[in-house]
Protein backbone atom coordinates (compact mmCIF):
# COMPACT_ATOMS: atom_id res chain seq x y z
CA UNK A 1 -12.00 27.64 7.81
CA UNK A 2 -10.32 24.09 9.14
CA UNK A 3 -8.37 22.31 6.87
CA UNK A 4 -10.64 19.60 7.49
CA UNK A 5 -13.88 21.30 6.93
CA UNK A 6 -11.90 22.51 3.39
CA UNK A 7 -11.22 18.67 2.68
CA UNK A 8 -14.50 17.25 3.72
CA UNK A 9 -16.30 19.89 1.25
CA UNK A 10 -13.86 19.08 -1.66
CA UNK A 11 -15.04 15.17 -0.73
CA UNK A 12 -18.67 16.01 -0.29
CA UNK A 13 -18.48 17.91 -3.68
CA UNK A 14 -16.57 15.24 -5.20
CA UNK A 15 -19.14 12.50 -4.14
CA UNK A 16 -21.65 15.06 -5.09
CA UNK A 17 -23.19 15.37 -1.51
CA UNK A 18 -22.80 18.65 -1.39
CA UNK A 19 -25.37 21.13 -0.20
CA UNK A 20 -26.11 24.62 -1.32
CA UNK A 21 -25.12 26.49 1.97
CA UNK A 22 -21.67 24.10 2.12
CA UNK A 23 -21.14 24.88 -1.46
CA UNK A 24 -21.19 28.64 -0.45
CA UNK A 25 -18.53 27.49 2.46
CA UNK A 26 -16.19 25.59 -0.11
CA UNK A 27 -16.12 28.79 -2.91
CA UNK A 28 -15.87 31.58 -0.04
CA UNK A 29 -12.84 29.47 0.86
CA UNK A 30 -11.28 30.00 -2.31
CA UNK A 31 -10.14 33.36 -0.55
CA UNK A 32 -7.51 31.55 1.34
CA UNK A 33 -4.43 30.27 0.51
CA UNK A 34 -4.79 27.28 2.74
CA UNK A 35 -7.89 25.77 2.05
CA UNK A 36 -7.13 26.31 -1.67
CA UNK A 37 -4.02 23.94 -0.78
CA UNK A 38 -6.33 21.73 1.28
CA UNK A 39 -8.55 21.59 -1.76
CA UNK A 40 -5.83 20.86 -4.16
CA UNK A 41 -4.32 18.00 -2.34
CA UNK A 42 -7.80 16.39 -2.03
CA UNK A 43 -8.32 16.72 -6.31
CA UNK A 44 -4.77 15.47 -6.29
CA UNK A 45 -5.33 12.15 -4.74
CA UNK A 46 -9.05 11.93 -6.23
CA UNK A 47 -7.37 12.45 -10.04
CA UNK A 48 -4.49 9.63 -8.77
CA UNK A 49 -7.30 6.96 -7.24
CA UNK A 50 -8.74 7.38 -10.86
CA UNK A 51 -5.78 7.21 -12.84
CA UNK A 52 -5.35 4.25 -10.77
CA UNK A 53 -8.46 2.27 -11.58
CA UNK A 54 -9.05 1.92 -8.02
CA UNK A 55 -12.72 0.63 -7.69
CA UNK A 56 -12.74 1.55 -3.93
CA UNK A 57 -13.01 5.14 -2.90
């Protein structure tokens, strides 16, 4: 998988606009190293915008 496919699932999941057959995408990614990373990095800076009180996302 693309590390931008991994980051637009973690967003789509995030913004809950996820559907069932990209859900199946995002957890078979789990598998590799680098989209786990990808994944990761895109929690990372959701968890910050929200520490942040950003209103804009």
């Amino acid at each position: 998988m693309e590390i931008s496919r991994a980051k637009y699932l973690m967003e789509a999941l995030i913004n809950n606009k996820l559907s069932v057959r990209e859900l199946d995408d995002l957890i078979s990614g789990l598998e590799n190293d680098e989209v786990k990373k990808a994944y990761s990095d895109v929690l990372e800076a959701y968890f910050e915008h929200l520490l942040k009180g950003d209103s804009d996302q």
